[in-house]
C-alpha atoms as a PDB file:
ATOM      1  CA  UNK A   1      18.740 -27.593  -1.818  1.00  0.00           C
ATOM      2  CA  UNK A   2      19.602 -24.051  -0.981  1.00  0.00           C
ATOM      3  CA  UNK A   3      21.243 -21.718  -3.475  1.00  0.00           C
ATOM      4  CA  UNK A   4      23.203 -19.062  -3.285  1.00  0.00           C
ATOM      5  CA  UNK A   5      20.792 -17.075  -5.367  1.00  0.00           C
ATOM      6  CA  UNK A   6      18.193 -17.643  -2.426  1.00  0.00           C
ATOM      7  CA  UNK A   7      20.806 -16.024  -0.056  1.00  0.00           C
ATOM      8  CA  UNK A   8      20.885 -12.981  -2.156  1.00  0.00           C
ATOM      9  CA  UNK A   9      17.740 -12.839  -3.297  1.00  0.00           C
ATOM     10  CA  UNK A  10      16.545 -12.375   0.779  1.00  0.00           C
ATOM     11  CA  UNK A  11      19.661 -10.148   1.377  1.00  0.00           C
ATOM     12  CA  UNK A  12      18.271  -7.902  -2.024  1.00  0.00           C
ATOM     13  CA  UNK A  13      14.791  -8.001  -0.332  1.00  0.00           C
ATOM     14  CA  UNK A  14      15.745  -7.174   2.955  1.00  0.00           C
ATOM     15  CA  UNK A  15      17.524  -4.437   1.487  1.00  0.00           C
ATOM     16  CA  UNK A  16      14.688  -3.136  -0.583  1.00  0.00           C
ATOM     17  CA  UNK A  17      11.749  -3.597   2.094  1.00  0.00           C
ATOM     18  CA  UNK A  18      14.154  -1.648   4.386  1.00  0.00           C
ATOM     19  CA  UNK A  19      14.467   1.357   2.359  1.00  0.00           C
ATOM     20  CA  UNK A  20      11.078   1.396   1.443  1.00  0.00           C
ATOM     21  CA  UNK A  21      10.842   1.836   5.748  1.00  0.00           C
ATOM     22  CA  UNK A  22      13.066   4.312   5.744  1.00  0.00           C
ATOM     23  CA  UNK A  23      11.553   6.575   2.823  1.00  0.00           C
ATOM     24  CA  UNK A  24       8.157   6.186   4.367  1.00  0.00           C
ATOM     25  CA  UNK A  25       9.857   7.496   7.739  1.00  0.00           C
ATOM     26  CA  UNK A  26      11.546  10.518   5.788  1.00  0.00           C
ATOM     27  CA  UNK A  27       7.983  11.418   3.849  1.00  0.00           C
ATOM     28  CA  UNK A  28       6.405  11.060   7.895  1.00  0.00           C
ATOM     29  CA  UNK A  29       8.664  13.135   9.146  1.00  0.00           C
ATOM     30  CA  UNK A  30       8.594  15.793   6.401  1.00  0.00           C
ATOM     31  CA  UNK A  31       4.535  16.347   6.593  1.00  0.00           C
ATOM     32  CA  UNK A  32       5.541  17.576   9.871  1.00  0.00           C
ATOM     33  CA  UNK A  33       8.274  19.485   9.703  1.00  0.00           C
ATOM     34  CA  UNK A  34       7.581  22.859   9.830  1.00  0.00           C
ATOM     35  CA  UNK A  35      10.989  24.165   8.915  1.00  0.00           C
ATOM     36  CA  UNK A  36      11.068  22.555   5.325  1.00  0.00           C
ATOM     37  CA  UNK A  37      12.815  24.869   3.400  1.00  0.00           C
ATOM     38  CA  UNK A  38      12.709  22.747   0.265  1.00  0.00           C
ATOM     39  CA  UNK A  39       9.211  21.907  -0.785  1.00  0.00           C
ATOM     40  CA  UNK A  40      10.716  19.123  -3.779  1.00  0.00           C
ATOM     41  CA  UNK A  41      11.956  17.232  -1.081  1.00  0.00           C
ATOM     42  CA  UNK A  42       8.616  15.261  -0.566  1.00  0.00           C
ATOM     43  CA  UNK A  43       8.063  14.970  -4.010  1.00  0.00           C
ATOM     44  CA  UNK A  44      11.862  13.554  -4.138  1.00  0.00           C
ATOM     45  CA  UNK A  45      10.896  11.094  -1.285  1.00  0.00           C
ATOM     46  CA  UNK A  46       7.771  10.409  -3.153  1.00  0.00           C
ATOM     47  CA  UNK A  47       9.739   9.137  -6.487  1.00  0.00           C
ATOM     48  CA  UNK A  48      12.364   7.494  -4.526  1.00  0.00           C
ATOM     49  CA  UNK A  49       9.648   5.306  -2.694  1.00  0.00           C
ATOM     50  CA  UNK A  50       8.088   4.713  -6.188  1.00  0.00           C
ATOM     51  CA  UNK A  51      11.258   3.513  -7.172  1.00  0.00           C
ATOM     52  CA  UNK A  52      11.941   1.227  -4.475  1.00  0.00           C
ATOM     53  CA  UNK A  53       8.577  -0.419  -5.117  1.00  0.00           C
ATOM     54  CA  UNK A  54       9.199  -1.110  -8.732  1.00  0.00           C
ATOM     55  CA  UNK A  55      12.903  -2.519  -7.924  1.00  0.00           C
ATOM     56  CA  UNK A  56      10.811  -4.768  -5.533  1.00  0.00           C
ATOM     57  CA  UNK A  57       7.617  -6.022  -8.171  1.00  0.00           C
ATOM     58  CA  UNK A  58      10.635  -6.411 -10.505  1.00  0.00           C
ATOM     59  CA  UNK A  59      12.414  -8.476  -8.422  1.00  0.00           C
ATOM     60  CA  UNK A  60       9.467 -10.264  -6.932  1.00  0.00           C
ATOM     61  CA  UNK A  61       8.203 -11.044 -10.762  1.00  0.00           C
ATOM     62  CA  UNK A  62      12.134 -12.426 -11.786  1.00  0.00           C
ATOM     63  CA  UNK A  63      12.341 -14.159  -8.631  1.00  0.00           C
ATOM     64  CA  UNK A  64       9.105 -16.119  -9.165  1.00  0.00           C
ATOM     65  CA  UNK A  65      10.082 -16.804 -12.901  1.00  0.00           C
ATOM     66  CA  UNK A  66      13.121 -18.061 -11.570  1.00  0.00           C
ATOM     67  CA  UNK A  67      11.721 -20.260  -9.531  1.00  0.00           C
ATOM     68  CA  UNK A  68       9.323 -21.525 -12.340  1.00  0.00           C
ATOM     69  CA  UNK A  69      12.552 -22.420 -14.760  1.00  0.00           C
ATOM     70  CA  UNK A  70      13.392 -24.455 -11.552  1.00  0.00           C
ATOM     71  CA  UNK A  71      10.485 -26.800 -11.481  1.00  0.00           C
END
């Protein structure tokens, strides 16, 4: 049976995975930029990637708990 909670819970994902692509990109393109007048914005990238990661495990972890209730 699908749920609607399994339609957001890909449309959070997606979401999530695709800003965790786009951080990486910004912290790739940084390490080469040669004109990077502010040196916290790599560390800035860094924490925001961090971030993303957790609000992923955490949803990842709730998701599968979720599920487990379900059973």
């Amino acid at each position: 049976m699908f749920h609607a909670s399994n339609f957001a819970y890909g449309n959070i994902k997606n979401y999530i995975c695709s800003q965790i692509a786009f951080t990486k990109e910004k912290i790739a393109n940084c390490k080469y930029a040669e004109d990077l007048e502010n040196d916290d914005f790599l560390e800035d990238r860094k924490e925001e990637l961090e971030t993303y990661k957790k609000i992923l495990n955490l949803l990842t972890d709730n998701r599968k708990k979720l599920t487990a209730r379900e059973r």
